[in-house]
PDB file of N, CA and C in Angstrom:
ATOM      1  N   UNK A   1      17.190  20.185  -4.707  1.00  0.00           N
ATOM      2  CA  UNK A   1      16.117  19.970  -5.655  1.00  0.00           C
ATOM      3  C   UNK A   1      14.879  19.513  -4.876  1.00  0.00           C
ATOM      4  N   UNK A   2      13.896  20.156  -4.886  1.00  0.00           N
ATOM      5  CA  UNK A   2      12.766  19.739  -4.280  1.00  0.00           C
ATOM      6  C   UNK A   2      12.012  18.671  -4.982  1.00  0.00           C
ATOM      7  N   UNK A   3      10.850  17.918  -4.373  1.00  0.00           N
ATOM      8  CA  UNK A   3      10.483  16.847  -4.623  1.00  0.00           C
ATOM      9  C   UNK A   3       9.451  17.106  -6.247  1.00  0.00           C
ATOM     10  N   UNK A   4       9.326  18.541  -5.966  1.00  0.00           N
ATOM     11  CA  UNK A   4       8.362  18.615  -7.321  1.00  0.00           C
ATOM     12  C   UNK A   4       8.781  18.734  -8.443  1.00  0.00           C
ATOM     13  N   UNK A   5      10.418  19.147  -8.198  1.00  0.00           N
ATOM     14  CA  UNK A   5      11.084  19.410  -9.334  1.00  0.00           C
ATOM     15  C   UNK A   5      11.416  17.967 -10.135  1.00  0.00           C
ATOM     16  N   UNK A   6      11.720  16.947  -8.685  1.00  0.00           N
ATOM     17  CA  UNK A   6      11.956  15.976  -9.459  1.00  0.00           C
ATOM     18  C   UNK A   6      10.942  15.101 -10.232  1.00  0.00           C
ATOM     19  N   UNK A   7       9.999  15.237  -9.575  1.00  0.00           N
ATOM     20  CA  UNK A   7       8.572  14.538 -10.311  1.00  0.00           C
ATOM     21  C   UNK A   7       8.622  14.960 -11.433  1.00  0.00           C
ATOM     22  N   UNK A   8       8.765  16.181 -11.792  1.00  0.00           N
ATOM     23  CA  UNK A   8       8.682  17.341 -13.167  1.00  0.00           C
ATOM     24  C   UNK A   8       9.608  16.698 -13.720  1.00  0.00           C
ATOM     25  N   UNK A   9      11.293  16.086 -13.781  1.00  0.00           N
ATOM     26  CA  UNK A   9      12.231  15.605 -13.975  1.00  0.00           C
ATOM     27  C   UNK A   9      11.844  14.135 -14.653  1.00  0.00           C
ATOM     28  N   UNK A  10      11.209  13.083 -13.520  1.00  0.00           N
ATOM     29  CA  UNK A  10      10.893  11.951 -13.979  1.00  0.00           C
ATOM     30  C   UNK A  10       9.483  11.930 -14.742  1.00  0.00           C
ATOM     31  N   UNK A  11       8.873  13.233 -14.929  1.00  0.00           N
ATOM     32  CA  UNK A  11       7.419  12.872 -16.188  1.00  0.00           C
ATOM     33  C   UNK A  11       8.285  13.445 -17.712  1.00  0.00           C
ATOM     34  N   UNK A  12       9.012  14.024 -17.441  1.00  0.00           N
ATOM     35  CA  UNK A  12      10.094  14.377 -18.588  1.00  0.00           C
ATOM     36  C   UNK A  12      10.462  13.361 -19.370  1.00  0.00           C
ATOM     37  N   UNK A  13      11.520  12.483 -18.448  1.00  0.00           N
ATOM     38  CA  UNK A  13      12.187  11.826 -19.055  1.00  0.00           C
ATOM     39  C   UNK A  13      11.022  10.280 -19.375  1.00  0.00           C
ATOM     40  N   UNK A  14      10.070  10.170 -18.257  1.00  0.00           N
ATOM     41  CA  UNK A  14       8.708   9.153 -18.995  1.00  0.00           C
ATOM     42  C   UNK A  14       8.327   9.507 -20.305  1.00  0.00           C
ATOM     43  N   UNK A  15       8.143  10.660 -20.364  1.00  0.00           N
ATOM     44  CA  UNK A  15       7.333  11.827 -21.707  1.00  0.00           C
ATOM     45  C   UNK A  15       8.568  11.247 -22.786  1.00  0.00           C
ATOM     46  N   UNK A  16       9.709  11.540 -22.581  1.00  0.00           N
ATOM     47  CA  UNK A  16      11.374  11.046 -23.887  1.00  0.00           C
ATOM     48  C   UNK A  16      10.908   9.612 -23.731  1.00  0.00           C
ATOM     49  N   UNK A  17      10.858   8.783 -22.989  1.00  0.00           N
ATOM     50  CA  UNK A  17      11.167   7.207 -23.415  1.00  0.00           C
ATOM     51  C   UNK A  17       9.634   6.346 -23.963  1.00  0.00           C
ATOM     52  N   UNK A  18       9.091   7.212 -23.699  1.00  0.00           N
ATOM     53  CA  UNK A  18       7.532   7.558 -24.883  1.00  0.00           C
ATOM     54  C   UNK A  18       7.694   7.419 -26.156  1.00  0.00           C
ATOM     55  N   UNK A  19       8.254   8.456 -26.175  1.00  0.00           N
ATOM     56  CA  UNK A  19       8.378   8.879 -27.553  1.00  0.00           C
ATOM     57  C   UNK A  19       9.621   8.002 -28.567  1.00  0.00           C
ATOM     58  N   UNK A  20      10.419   7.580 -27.606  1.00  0.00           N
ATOM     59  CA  UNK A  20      11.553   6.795 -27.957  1.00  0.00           C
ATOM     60  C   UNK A  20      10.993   5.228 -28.507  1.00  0.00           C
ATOM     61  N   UNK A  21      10.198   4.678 -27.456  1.00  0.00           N
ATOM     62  CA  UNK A  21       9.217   3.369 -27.676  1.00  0.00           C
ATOM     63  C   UNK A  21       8.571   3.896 -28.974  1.00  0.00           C
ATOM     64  N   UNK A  22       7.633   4.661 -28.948  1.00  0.00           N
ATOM     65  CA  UNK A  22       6.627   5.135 -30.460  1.00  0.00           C
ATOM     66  C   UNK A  22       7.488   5.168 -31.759  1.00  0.00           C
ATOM     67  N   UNK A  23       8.630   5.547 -31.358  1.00  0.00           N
ATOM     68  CA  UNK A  23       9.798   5.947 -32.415  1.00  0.00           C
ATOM     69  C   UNK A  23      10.353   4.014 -33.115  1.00  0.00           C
ATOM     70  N   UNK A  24      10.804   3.502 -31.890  1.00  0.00           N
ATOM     71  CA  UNK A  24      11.045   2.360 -32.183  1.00  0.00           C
ATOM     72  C   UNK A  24      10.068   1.380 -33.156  1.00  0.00           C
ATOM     73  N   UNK A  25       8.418   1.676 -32.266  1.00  0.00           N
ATOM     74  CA  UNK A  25       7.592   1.016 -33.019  1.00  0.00           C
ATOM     75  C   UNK A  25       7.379   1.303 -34.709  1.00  0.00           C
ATOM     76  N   UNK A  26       7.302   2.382 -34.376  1.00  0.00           N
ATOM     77  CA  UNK A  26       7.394   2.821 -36.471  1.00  0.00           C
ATOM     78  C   UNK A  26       8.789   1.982 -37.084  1.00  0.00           C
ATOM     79  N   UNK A  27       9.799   1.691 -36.624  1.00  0.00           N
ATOM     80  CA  UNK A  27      11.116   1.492 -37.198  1.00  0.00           C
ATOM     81  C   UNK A  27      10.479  -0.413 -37.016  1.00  0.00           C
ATOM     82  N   UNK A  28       9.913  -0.499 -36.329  1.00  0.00           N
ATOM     83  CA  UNK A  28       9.719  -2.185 -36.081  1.00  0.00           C
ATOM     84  C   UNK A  28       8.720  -2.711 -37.133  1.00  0.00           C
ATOM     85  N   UNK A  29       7.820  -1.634 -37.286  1.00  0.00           N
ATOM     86  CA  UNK A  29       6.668  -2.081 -38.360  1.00  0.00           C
ATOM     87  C   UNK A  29       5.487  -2.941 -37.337  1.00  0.00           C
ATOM     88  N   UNK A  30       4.741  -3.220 -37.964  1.00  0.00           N
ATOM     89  CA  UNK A  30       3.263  -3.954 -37.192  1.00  0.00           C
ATOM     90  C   UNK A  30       3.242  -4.716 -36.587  1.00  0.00           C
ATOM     91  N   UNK A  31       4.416  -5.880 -36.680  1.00  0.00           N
ATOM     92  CA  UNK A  31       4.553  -7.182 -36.335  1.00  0.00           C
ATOM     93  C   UNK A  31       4.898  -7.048 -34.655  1.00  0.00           C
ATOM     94  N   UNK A  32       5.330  -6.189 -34.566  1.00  0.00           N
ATOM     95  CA  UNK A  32       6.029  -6.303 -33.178  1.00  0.00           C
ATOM     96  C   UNK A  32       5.602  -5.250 -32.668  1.00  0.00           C
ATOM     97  N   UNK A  33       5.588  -5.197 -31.073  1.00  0.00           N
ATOM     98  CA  UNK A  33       5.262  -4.409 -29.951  1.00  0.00           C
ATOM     99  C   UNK A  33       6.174  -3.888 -28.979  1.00  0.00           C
ATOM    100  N   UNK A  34       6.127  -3.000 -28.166  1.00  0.00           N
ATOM    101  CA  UNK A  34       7.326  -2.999 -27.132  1.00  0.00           C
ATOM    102  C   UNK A  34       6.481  -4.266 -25.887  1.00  0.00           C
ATOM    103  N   UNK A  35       6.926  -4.356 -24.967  1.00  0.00           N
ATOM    104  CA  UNK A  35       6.822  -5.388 -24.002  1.00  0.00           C
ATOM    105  C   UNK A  35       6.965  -4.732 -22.622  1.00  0.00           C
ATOM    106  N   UNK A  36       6.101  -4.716 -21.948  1.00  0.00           N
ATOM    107  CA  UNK A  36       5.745  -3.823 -20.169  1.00  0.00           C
ATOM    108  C   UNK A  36       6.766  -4.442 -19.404  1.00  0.00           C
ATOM    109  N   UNK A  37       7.718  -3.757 -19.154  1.00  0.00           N
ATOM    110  CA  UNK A  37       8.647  -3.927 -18.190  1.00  0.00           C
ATOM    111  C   UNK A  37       7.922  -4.105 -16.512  1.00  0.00           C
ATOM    112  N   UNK A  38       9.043  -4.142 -15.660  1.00  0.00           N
ATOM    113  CA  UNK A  38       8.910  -4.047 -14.525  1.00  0.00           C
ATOM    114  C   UNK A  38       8.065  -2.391 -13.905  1.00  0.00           C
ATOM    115  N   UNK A  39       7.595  -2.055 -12.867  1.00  0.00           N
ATOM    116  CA  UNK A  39       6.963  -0.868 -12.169  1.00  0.00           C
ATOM    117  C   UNK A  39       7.954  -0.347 -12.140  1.00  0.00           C
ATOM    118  N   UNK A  40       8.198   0.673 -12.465  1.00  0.00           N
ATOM    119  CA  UNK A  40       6.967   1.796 -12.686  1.00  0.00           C
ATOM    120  C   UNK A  40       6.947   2.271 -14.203  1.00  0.00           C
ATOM    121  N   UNK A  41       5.666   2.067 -14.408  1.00  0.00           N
ATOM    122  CA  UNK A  41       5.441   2.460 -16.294  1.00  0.00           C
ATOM    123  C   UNK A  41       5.275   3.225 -16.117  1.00  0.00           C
ATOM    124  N   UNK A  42       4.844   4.184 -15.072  1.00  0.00           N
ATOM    125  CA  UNK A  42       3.949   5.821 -15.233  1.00  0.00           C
ATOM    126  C   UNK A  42       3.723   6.075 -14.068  1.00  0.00           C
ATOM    127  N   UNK A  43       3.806   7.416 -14.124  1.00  0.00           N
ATOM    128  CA  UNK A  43       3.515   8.246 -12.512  1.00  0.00           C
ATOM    129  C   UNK A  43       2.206   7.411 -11.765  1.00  0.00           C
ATOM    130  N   UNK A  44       1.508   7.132 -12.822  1.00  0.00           N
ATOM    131  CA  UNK A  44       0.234   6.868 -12.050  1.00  0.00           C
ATOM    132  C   UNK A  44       0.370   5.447 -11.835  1.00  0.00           C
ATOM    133  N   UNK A  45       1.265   4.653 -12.721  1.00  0.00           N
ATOM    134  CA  UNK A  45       1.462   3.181 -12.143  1.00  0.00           C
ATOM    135  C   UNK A  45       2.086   3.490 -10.869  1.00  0.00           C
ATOM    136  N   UNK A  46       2.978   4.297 -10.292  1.00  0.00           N
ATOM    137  CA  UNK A  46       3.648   3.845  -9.467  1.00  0.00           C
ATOM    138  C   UNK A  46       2.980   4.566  -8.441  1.00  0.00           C
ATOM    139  N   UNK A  47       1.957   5.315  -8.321  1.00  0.00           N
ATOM    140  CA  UNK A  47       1.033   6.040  -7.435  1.00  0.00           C
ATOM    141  C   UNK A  47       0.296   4.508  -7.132  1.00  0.00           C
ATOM    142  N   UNK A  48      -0.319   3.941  -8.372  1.00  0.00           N
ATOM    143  CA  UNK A  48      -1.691   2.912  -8.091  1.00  0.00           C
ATOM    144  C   UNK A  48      -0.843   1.731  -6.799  1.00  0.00           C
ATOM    145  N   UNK A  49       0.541   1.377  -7.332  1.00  0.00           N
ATOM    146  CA  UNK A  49       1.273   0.395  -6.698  1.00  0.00           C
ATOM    147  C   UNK A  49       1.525   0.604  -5.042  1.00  0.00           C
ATOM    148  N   UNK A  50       2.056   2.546  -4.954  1.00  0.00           N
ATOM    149  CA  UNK A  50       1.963   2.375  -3.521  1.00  0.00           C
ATOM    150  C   UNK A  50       1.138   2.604  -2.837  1.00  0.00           C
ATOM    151  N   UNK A  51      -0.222   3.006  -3.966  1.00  0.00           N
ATOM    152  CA  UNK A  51      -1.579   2.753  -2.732  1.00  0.00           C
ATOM    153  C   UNK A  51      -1.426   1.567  -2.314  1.00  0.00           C
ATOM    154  N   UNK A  52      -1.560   0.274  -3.271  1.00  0.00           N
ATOM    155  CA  UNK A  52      -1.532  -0.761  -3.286  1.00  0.00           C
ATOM    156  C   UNK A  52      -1.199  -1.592  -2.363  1.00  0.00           C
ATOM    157  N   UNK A  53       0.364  -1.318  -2.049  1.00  0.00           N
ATOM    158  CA  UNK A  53       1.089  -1.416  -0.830  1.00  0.00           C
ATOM    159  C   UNK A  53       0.727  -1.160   0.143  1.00  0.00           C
ATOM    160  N   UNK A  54       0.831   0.018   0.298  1.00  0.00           N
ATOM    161  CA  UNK A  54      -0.582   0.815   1.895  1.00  0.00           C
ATOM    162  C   UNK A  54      -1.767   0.068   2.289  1.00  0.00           C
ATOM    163  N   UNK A  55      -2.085  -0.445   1.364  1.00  0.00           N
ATOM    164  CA  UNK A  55      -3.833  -1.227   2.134  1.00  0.00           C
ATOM    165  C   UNK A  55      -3.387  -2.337   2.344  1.00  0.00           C
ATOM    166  N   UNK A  56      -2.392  -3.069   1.535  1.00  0.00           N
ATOM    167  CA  UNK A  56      -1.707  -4.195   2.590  1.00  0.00           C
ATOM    168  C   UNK A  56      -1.173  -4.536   3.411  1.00  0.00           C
ATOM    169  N   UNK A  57      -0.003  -3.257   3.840  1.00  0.00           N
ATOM    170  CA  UNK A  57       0.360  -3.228   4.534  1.00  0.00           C
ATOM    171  C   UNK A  57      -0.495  -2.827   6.044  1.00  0.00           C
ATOM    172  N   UNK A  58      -1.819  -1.690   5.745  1.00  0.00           N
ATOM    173  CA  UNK A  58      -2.886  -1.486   6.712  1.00  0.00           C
ATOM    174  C   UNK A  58      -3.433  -2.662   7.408  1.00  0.00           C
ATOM    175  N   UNK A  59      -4.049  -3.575   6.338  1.00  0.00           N
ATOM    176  CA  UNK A  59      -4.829  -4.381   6.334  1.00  0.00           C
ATOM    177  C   UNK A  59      -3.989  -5.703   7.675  1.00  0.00           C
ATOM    178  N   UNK A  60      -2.670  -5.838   7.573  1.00  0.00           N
ATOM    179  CA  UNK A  60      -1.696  -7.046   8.274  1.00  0.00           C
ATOM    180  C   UNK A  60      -1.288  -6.141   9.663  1.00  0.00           C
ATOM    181  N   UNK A  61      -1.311  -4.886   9.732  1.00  0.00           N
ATOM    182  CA  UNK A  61      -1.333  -4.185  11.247  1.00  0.00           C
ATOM    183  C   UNK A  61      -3.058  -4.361  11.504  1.00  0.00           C
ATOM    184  N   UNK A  62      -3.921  -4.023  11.034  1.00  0.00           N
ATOM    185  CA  UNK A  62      -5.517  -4.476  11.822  1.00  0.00           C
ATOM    186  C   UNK A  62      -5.555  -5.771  11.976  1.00  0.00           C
ATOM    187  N   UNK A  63      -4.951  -6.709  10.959  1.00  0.00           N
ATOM    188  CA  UNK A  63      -4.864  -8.009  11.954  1.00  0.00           C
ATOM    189  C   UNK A  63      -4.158  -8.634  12.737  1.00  0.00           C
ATOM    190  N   UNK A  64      -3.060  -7.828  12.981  1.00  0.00           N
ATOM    191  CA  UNK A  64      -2.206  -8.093  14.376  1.00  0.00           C
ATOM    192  C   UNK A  64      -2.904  -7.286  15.577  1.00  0.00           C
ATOM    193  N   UNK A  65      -3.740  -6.343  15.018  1.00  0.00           N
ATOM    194  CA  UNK A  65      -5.035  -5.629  16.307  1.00  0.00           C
ATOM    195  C   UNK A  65      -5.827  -6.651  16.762  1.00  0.00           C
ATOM    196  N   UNK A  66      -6.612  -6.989  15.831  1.00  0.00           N
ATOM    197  CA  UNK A  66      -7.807  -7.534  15.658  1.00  0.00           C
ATOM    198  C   UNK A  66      -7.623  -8.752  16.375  1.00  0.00           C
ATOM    199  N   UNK A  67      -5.789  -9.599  16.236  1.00  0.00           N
ATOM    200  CA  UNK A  67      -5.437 -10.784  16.994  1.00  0.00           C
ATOM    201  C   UNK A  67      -5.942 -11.236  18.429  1.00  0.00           C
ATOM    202  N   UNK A  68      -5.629  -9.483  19.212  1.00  0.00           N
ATOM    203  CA  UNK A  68      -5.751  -9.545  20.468  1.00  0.00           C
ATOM    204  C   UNK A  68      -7.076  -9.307  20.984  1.00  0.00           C
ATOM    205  N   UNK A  69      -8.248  -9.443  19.966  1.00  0.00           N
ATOM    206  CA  UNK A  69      -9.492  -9.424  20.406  1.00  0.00           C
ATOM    207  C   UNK A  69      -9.844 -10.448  20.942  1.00  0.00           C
ATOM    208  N   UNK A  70      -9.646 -11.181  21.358  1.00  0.00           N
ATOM    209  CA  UNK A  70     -10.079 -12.683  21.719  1.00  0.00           C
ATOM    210  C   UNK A  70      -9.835 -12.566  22.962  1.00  0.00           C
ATOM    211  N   UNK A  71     -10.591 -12.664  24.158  1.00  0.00           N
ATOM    212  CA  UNK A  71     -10.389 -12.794  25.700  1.00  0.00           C
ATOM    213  C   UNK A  71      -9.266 -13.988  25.843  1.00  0.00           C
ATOM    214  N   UNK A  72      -9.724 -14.826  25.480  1.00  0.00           N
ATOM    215  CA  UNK A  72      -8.331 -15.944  25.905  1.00  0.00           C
ATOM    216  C   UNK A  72      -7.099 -15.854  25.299  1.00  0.00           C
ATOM    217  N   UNK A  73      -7.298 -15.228  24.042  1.00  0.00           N
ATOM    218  CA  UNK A  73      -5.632 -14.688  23.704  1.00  0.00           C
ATOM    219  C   UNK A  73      -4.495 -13.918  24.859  1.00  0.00           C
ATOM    220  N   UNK A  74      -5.960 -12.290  25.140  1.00  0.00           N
ATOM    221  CA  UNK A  74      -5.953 -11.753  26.218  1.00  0.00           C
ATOM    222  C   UNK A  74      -5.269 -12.359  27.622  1.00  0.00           C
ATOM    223  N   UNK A  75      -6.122 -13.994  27.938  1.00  0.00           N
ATOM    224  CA  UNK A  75      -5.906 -14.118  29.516  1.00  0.00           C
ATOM    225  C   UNK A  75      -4.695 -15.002  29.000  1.00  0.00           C
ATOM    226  N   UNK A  76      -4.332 -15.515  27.924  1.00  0.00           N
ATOM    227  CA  UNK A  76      -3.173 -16.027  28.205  1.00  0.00           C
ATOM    228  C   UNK A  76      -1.711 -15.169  28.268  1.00  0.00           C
ATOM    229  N   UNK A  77      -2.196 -13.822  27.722  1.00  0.00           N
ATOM    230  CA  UNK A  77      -0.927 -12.609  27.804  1.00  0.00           C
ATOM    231  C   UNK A  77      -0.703 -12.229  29.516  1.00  0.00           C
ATOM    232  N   UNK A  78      -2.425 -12.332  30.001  1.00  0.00           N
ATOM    233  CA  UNK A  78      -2.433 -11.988  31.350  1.00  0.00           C
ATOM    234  C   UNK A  78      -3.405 -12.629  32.040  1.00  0.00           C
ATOM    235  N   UNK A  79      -2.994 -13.785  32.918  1.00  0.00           N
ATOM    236  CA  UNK A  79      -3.517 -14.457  33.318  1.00  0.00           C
ATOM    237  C   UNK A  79      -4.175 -13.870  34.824  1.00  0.00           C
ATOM    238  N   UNK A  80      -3.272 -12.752  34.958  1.00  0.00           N
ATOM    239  CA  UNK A  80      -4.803 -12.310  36.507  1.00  0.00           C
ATOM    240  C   UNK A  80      -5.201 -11.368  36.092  1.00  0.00           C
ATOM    241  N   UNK A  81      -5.677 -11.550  34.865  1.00  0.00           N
ATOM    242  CA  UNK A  81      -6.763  -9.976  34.530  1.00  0.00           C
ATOM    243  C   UNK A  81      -7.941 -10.750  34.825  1.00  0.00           C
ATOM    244  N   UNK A  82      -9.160  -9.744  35.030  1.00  0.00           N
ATOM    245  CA  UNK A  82     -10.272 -10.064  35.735  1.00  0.00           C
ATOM    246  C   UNK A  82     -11.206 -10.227  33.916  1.00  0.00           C
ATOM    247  N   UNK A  83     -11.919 -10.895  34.280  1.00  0.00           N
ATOM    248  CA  UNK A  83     -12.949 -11.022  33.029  1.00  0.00           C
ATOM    249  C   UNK A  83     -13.558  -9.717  32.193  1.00  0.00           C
ATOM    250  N   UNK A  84     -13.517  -9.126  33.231  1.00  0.00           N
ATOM    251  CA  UNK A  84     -13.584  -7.498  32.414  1.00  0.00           C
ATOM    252  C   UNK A  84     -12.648  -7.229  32.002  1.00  0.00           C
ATOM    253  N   UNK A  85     -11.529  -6.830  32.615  1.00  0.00           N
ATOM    254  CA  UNK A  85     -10.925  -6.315  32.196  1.00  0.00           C
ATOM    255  C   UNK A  85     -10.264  -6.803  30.553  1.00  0.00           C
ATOM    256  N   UNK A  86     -10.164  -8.701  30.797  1.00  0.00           N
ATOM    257  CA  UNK A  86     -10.265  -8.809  29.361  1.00  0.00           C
ATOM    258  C   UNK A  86     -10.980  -8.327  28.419  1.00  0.00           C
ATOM    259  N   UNK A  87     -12.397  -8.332  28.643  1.00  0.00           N
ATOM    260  CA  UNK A  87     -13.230  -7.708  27.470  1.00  0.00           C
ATOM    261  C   UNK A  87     -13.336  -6.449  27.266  1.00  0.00           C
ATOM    262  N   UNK A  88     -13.133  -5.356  27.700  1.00  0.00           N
ATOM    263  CA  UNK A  88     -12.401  -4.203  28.147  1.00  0.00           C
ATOM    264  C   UNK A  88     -11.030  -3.868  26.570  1.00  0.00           C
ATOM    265  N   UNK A  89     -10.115  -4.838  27.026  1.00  0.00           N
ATOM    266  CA  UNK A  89      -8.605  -4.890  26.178  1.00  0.00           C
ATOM    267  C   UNK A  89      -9.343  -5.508  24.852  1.00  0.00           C
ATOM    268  N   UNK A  90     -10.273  -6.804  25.005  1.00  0.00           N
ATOM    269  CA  UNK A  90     -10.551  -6.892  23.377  1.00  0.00           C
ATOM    270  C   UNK A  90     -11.765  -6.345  22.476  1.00  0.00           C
ATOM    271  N   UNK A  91     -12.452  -5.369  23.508  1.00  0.00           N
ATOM    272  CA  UNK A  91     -12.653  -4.397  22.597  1.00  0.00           C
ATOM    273  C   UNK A  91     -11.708  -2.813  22.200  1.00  0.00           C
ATOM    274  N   UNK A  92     -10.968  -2.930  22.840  1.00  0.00           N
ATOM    275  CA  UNK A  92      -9.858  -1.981  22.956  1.00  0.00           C
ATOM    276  C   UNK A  92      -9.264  -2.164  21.197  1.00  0.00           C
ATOM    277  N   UNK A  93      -8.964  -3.493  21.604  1.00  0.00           N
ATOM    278  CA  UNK A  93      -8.193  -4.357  19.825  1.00  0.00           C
ATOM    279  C   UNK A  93      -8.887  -3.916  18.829  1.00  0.00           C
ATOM    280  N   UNK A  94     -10.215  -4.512  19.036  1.00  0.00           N
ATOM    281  CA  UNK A  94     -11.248  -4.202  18.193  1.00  0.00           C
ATOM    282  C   UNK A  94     -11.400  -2.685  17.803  1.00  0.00           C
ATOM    283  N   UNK A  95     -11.708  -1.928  18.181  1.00  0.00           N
ATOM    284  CA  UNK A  95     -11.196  -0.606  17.852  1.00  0.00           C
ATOM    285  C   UNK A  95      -9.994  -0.341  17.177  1.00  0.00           C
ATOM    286  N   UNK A  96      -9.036  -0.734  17.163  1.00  0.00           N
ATOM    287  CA  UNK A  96      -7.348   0.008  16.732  1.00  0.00           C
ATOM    288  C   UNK A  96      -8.250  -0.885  15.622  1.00  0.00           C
ATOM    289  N   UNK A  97      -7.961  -2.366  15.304  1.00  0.00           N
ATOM    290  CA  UNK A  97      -8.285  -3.145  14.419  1.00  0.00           C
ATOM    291  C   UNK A  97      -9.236  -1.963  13.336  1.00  0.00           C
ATOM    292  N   UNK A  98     -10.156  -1.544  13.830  1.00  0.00           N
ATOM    293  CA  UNK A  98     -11.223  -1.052  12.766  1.00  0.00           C
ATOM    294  C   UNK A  98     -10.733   0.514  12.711  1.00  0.00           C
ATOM    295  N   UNK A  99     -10.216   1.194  13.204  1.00  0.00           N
ATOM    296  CA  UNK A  99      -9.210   2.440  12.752  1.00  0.00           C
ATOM    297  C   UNK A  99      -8.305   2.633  11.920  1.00  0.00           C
ATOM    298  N   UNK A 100      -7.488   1.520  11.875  1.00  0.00           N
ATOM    299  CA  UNK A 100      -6.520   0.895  11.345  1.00  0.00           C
ATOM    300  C   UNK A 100      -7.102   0.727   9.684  1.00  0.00           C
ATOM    301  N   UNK A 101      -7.976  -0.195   9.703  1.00  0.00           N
ATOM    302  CA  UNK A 101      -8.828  -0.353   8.467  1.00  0.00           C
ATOM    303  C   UNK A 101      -9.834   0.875   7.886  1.00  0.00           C
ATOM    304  N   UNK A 102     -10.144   2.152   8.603  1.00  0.00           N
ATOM    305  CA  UNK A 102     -11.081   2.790   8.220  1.00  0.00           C
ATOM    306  C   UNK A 102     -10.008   4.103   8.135  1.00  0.00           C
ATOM    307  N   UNK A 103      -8.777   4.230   8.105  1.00  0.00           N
ATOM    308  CA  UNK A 103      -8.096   5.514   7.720  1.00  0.00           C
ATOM    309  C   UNK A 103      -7.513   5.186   6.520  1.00  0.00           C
ATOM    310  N   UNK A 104      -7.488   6.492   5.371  1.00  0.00           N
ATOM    311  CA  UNK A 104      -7.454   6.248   4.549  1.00  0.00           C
ATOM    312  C   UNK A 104      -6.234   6.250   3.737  1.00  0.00           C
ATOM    313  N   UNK A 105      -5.471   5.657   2.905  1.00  0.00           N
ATOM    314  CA  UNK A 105      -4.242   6.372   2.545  1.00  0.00           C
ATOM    315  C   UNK A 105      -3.677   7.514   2.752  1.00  0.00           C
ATOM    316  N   UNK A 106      -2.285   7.894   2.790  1.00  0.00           N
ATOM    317  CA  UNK A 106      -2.381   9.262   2.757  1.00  0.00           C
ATOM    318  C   UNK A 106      -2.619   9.933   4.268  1.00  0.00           C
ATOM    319  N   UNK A 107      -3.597   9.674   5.292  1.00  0.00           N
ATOM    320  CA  UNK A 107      -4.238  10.717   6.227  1.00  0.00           C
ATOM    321  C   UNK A 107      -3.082  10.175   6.902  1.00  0.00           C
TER     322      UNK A 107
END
């Protein structure tokens, strides 16, 4: 079963438990509501959630980049690097750091 079939599969059975909730609500009358479960309510909730995920998870790798921007972070990893060469490596960081942050979901 390919992945599209199953998407097609799970907007199906979203589309039945739709209609099942709407069904319930008429049988409940006004007073009462159904109540938002746990993720995933909808294809697109669970799309919004693992963008969601992705930029956080992006965001905590550019700052384990971004860590090693600091020359003395640098000279304490390597203490006979030459002063260039530290600043060299923490703009090196600095770069991944802002790559890291400037690619976009998805790519």
């Amino acid at each position: 079963m390919t992945n599209q079939d199953q998407r097609g599969q799970w907007a199906e059975h979203l589309r039945d438990e739709a209609g099942a909730i709407a069904q319930q609500q008429v049988t409940a009358g006004a007073t009462h509501g159904p109540v938002e479960g746990p993720l995933p309510h909808s294809l697109d909730d669970t799309a919004a959630a693992a963008h969601d995920a992705v930029l956080v998870e992006r965001e905590q790798c550019a700052a384990v980049a971004a860590s090693f921007a600091a020359p003395p972070r640098l000279a304490q990893l390597r203490p006979d690097a030459t002063p260039e060469q530290l600043e060299w490596a923490a703009a090196v960081a600095r770069h991944i750091a802002q790559a890291i942050r400037a690619r976009q979901p998805g790519a």
